[in-house]
C-alpha atoms as a PDB file:
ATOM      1  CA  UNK A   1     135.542   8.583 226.884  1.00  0.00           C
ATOM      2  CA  UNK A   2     133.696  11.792 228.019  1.00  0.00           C
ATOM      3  CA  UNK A   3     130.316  11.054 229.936  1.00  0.00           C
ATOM      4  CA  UNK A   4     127.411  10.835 227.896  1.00  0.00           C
ATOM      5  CA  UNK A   5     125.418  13.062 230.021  1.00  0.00           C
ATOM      6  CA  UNK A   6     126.527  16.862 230.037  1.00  0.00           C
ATOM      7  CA  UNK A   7     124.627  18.714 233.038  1.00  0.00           C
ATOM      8  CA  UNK A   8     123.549  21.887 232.814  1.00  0.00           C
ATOM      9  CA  UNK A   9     122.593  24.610 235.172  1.00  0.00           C
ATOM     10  CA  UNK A  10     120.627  27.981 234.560  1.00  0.00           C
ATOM     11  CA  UNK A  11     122.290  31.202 234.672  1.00  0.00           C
ATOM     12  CA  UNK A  12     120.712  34.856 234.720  1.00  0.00           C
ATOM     13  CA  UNK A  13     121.411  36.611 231.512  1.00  0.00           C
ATOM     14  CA  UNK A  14     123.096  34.035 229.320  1.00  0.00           C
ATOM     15  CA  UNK A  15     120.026  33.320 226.486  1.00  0.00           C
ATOM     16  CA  UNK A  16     120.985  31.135 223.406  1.00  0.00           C
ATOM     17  CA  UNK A  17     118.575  31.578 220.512  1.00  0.00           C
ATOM     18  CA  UNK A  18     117.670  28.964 217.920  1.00  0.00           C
ATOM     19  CA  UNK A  19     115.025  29.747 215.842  1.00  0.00           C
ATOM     20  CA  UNK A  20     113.003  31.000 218.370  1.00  0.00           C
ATOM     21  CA  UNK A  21     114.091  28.277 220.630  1.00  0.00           C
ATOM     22  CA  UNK A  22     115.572  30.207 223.919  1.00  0.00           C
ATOM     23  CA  UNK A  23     117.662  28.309 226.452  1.00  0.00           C
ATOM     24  CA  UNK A  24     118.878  30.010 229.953  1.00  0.00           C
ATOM     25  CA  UNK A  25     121.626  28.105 230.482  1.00  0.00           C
ATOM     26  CA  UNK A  26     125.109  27.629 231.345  1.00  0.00           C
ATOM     27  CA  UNK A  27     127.030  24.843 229.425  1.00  0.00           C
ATOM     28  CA  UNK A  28     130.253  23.114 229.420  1.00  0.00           C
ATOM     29  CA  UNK A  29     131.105  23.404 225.828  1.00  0.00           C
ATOM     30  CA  UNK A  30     134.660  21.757 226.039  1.00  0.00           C
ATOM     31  CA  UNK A  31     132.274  18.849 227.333  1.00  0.00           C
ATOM     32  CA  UNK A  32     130.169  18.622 224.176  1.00  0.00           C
ATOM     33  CA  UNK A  33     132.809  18.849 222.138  1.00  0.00           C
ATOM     34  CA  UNK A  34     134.792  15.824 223.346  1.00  0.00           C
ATOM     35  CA  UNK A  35     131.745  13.772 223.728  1.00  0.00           C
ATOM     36  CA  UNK A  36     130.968  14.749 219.991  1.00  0.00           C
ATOM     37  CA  UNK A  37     134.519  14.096 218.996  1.00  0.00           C
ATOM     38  CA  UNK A  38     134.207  10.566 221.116  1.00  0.00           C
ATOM     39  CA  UNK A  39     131.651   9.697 218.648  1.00  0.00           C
ATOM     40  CA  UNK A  40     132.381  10.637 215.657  1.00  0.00           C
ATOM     41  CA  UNK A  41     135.617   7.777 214.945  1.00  0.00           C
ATOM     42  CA  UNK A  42     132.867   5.293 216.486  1.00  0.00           C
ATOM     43  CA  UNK A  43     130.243   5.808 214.018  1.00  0.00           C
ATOM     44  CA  UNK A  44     132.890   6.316 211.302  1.00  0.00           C
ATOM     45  CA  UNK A  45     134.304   2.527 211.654  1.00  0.00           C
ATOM     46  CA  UNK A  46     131.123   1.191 212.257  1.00  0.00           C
ATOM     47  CA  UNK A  47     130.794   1.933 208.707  1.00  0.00           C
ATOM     48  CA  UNK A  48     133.786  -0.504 207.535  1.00  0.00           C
ATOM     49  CA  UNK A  49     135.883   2.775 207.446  1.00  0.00           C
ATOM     50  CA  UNK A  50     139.497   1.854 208.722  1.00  0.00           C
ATOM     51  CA  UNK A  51     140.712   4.348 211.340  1.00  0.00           C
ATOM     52  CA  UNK A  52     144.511   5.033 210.737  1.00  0.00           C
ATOM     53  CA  UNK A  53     146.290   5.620 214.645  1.00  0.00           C
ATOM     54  CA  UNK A  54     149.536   6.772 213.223  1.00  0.00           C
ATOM     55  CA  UNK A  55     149.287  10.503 214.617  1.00  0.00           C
ATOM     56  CA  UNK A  56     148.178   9.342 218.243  1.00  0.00           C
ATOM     57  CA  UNK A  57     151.090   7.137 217.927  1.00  0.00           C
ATOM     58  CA  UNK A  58     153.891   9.122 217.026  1.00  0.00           C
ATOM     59  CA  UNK A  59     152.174  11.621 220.228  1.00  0.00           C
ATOM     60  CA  UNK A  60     152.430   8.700 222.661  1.00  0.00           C
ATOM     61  CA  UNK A  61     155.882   7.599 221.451  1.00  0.00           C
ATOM     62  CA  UNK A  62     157.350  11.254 221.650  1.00  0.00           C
ATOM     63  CA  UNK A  63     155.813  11.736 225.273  1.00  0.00           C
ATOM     64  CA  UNK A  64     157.103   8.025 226.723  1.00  0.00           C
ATOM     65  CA  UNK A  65     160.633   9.051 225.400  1.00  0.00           C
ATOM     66  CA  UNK A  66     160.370  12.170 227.496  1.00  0.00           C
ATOM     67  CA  UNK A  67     159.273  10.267 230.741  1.00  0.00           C
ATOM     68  CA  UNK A  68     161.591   7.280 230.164  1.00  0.00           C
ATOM     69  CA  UNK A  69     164.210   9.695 230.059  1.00  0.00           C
ATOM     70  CA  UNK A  70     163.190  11.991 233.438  1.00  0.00           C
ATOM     71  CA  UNK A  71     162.961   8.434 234.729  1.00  0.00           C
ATOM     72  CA  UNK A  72     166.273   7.265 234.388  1.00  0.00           C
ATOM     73  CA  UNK A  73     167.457  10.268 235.026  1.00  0.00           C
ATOM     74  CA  UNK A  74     166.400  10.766 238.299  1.00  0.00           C
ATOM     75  CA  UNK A  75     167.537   6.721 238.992  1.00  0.00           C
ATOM     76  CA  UNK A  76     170.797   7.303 238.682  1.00  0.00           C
ATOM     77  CA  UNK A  77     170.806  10.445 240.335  1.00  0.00           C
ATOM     78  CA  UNK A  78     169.178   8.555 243.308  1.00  0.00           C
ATOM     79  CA  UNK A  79     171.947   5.703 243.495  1.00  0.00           C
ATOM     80  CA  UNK A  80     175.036   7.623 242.245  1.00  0.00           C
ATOM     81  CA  UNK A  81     174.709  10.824 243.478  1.00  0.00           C
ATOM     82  CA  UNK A  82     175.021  14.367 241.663  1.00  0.00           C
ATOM     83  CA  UNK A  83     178.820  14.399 240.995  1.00  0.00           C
ATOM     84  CA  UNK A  84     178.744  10.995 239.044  1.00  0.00           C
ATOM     85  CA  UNK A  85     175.474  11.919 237.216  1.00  0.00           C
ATOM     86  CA  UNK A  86     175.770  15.562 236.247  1.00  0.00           C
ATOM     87  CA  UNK A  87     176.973  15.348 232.584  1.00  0.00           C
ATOM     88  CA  UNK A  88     174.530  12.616 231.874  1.00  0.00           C
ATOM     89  CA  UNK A  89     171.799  14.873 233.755  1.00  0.00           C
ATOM     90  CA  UNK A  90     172.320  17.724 231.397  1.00  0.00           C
ATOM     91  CA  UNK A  91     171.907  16.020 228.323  1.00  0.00           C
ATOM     92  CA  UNK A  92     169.344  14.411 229.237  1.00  0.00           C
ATOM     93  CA  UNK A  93     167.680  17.716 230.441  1.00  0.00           C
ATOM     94  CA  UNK A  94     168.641  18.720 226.517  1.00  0.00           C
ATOM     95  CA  UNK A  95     166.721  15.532 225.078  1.00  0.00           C
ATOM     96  CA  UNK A  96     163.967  16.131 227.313  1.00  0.00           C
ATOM     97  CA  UNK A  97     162.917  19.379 226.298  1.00  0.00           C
ATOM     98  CA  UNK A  98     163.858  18.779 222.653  1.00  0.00           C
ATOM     99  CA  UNK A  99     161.399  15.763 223.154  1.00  0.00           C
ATOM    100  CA  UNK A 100     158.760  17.995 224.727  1.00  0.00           C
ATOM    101  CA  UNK A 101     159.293  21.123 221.861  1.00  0.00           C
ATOM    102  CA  UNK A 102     158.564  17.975 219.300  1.00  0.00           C
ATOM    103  CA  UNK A 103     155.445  16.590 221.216  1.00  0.00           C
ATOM    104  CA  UNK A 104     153.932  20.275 221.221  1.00  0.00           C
ATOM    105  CA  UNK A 105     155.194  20.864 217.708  1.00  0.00           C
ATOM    106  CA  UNK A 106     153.320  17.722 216.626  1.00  0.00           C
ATOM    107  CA  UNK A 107     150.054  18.241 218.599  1.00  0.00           C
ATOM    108  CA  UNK A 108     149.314  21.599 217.125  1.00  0.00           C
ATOM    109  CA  UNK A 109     151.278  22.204 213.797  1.00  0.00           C
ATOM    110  CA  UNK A 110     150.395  17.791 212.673  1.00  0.00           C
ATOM    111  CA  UNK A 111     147.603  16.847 214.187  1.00  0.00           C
ATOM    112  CA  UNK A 112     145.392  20.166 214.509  1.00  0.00           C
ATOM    113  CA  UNK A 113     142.536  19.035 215.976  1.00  0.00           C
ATOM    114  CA  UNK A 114     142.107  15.975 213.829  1.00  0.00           C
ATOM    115  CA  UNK A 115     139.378  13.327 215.078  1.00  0.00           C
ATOM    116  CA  UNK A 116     139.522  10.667 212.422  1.00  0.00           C
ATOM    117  CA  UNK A 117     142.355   9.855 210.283  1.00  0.00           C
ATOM    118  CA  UNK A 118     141.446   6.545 207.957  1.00  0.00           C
ATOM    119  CA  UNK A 119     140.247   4.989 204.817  1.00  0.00           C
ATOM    120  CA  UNK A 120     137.134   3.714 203.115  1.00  0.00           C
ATOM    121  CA  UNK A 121     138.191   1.196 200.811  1.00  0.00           C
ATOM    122  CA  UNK A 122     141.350   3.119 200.112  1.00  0.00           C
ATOM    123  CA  UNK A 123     139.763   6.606 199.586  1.00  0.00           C
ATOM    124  CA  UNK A 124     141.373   8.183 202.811  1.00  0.00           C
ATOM    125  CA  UNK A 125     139.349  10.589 204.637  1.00  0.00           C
ATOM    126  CA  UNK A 126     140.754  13.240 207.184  1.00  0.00           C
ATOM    127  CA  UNK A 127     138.184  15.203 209.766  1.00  0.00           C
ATOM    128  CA  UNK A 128     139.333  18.065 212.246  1.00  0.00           C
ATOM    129  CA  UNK A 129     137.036  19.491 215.143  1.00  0.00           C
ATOM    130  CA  UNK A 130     137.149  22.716 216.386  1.00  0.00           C
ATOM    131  CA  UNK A 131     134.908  25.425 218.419  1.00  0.00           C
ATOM    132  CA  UNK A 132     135.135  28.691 218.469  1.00  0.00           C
ATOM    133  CA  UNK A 133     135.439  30.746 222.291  1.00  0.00           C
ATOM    134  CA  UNK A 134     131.743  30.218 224.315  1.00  0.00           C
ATOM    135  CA  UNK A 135     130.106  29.444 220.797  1.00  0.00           C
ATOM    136  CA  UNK A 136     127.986  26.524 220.941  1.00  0.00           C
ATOM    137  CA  UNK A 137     129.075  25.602 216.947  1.00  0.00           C
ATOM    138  CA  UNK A 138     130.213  22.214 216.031  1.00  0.00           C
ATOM    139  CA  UNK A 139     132.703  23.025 213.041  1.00  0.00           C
ATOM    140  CA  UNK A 140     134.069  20.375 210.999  1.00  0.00           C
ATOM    141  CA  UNK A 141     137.092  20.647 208.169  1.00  0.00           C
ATOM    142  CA  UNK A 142     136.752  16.869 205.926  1.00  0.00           C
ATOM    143  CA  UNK A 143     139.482  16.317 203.328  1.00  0.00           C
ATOM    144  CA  UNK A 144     138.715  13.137 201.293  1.00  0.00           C
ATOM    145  CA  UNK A 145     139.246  11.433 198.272  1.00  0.00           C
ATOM    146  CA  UNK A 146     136.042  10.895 196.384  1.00  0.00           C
ATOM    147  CA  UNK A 147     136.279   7.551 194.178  1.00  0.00           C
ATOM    148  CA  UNK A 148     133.048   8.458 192.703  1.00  0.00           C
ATOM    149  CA  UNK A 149     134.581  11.029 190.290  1.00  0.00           C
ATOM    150  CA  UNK A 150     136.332  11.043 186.589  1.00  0.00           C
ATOM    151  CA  UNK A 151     139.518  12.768 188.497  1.00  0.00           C
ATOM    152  CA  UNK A 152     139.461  10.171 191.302  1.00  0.00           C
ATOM    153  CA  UNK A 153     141.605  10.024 194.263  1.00  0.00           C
ATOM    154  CA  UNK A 154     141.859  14.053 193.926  1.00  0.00           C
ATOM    155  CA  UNK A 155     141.496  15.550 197.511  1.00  0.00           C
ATOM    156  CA  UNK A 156     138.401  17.219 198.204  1.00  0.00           C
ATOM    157  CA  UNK A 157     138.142  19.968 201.114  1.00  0.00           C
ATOM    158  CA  UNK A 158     134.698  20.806 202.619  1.00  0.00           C
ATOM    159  CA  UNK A 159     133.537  22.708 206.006  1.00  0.00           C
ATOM    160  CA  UNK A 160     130.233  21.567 207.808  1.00  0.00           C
ATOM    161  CA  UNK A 161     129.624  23.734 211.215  1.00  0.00           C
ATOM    162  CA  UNK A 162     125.851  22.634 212.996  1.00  0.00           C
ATOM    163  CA  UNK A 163     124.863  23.604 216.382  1.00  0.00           C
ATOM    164  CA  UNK A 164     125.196  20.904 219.441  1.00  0.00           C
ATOM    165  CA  UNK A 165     121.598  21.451 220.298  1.00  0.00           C
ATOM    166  CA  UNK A 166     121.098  19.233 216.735  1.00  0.00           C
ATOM    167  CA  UNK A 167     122.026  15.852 218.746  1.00  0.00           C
ATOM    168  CA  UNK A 168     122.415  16.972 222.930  1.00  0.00           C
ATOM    169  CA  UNK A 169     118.981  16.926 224.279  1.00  0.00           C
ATOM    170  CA  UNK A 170     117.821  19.801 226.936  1.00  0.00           C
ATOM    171  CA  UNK A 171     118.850  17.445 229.946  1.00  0.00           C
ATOM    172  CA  UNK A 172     122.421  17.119 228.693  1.00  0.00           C
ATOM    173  CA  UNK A 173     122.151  13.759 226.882  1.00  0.00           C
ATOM    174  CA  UNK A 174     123.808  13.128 223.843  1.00  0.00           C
ATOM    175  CA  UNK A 175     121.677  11.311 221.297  1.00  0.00           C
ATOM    176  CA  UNK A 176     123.625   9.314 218.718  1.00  0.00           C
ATOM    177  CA  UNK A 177     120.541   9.085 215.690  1.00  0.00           C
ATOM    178  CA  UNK A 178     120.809  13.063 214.631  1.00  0.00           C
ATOM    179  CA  UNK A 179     124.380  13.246 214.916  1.00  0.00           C
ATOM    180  CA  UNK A 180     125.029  10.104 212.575  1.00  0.00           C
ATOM    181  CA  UNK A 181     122.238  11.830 209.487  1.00  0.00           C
ATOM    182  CA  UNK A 182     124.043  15.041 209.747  1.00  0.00           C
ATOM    183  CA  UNK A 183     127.661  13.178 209.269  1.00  0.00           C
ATOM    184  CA  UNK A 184     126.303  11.211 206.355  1.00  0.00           C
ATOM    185  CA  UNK A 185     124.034  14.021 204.890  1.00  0.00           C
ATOM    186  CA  UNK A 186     126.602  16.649 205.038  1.00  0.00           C
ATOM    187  CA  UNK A 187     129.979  14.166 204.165  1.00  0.00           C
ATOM    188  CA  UNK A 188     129.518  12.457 200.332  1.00  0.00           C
ATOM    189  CA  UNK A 189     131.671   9.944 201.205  1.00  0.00           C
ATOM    190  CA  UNK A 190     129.963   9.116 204.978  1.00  0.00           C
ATOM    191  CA  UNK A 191     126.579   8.888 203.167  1.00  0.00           C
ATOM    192  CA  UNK A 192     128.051   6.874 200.352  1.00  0.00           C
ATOM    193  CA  UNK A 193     128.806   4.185 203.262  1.00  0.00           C
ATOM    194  CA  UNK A 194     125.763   4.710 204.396  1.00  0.00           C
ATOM    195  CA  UNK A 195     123.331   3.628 201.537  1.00  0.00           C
ATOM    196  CA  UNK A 196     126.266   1.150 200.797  1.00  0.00           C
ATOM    197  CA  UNK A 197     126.437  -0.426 204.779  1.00  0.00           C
ATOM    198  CA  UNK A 198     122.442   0.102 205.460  1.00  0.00           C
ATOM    199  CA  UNK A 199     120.818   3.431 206.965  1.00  0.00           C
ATOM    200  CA  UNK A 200     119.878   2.186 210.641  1.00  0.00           C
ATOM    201  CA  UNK A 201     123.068   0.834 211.926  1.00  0.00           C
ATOM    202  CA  UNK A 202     123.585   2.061 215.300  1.00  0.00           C
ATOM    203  CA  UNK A 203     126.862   3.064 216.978  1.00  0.00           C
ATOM    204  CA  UNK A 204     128.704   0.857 219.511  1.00  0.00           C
ATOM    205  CA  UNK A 205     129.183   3.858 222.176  1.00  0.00           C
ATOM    206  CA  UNK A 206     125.566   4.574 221.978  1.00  0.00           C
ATOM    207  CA  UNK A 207     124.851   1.282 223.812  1.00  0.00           C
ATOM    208  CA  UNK A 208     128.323   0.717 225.369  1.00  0.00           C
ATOM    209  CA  UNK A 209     129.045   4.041 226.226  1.00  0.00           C
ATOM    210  CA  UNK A 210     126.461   6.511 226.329  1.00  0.00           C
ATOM    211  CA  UNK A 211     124.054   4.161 227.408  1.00  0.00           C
ATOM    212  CA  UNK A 212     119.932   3.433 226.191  1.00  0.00           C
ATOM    213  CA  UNK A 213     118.128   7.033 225.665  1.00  0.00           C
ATOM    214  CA  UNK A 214     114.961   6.505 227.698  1.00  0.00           C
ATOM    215  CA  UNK A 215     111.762   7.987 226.042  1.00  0.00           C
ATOM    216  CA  UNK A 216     111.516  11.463 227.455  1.00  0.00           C
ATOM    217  CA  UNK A 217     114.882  11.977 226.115  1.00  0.00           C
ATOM    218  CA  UNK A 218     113.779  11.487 222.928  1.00  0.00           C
ATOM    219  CA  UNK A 219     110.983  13.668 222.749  1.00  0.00           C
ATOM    220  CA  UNK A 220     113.573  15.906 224.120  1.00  0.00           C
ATOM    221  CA  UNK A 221     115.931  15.384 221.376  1.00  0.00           C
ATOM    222  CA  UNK A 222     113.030  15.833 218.545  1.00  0.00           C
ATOM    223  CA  UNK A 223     111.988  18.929 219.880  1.00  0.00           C
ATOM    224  CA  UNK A 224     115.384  19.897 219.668  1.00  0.00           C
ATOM    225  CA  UNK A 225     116.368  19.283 216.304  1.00  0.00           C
ATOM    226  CA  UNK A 226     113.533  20.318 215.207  1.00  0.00           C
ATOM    227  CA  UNK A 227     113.914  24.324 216.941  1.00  0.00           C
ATOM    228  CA  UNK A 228     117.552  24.372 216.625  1.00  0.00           C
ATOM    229  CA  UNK A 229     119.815  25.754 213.179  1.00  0.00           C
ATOM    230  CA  UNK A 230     120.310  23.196 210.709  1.00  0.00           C
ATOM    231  CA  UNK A 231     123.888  24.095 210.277  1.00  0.00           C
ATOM    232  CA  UNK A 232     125.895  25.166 207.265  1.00  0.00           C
ATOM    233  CA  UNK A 233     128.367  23.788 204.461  1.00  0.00           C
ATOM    234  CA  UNK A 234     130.695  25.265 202.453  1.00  0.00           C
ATOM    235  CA  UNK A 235     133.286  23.305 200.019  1.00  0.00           C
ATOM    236  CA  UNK A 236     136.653  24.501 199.052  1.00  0.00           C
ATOM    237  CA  UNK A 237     138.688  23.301 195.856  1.00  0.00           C
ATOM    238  CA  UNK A 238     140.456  20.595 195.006  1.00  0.00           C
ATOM    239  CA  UNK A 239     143.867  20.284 196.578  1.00  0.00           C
END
């Protein structure tokens, strides 16, 4: 889990604009971005939406294989010596970096930035993060199957981008209440669970995690959202 808090440190000449809003400052965007994609999965089940772990499995199984193999490799290297081990050594060599072309294979060709892979009473919902190079833009890609519909179970495809001044506060603190309306007023489905589950439900990590937002930091966060972009939407096809 990333920390909650993000510091941040003035720098001469960078200015970020919002609205009128100006910021000098330098910021750790990887940081807000994992912290954001930390919380998005917890506010997502919280709403009786079952996350799916088969991607982050099939990862972790590919990369044990490859360090069970240098493993043994290099035990019976160590007790039999070179001459007795060198035919086994070079195919395991060969299955370890066939193992290692398949782990980078999956990371960036299956999973591609995917966050939450899961279900909401069996309309299955994927969501993909990503962030453009030093731009402070929170960009979303949801596929989902909207129940709602005539033509149901058909795969919807929208993209959501907002800024991460909407829900980190000046001092670096991430606050859990404006990122969970923009997920449920931006996602159909999300705000279908939502009016279904009850509007103030609160997310685990904001208490466990990210710990109680003291009252400055609120005021913080208000002013925030309230100077920064409201984001954007766009929705692509049926697929």
């Amino acid at each position: 889990m990333s920390n909650s808090k993000i510091f941040v440190y003035s720098l001469p000449g960078s200015i970020f604009s919002y609205n009128s809003f100006i910021w000098r400052l330098r910021l750790t965007w990887l940081d807000l971005k994992n912290t954001t994609d930390d919380a998005l999965p917890s506010y997502l089940t919280s709403l009786k939406f079952s996350q799916s772990h088969f991607l982050t499995d099939i990862r972790l199984g590919l990369g044990y294989c490859a360090v069970i193999i240098a493993a043994v490799t290099f035990y019976f290297d160590w007790k039999l010596g070179w001459d007795k081990t060198k035919d086994f050594t070079v195919w395991a060599v060969v299955a370890y970096f066939i193992l290692n072309g398949a782990l980078t294979a999956w990371i960036w060709g299956a999973e591609k930035g995917k966050v939450f892979l899961g279900d909401l009473n069996g309309a299955q919902i994927t969501i993909a993060s990503s962030m453009k190079k030093h731009t402070p833009i929170y960009n979303l890609t949801v596929r989902y199957q909207d129940p709602r519909k005539s033509d149901a179970f058909d795969w919807e495809t929208i993209y959501i981008s907002s800024p991460f001044t909407r829900w980190f506060s000046t001092d670096g603190q991430f606050v859990a209440k404006p990122f969970q309306e923009w997920l449920a007023s931006e996602i159909p489905i999300v705000g279908s669970a939502v009016q279904a589950f009850g509007t103030d439900r609160e997310v685990p990590i904001s208490k466990q995690a990210l710990g109680q937002q003291d009252r400055d930091t609120k005021e913080k966060a208000s002013l925030l959202t309230e100077g920064s972009a409201t984001g954007s939407r766009s929705r692509k096809g049926k697929k």
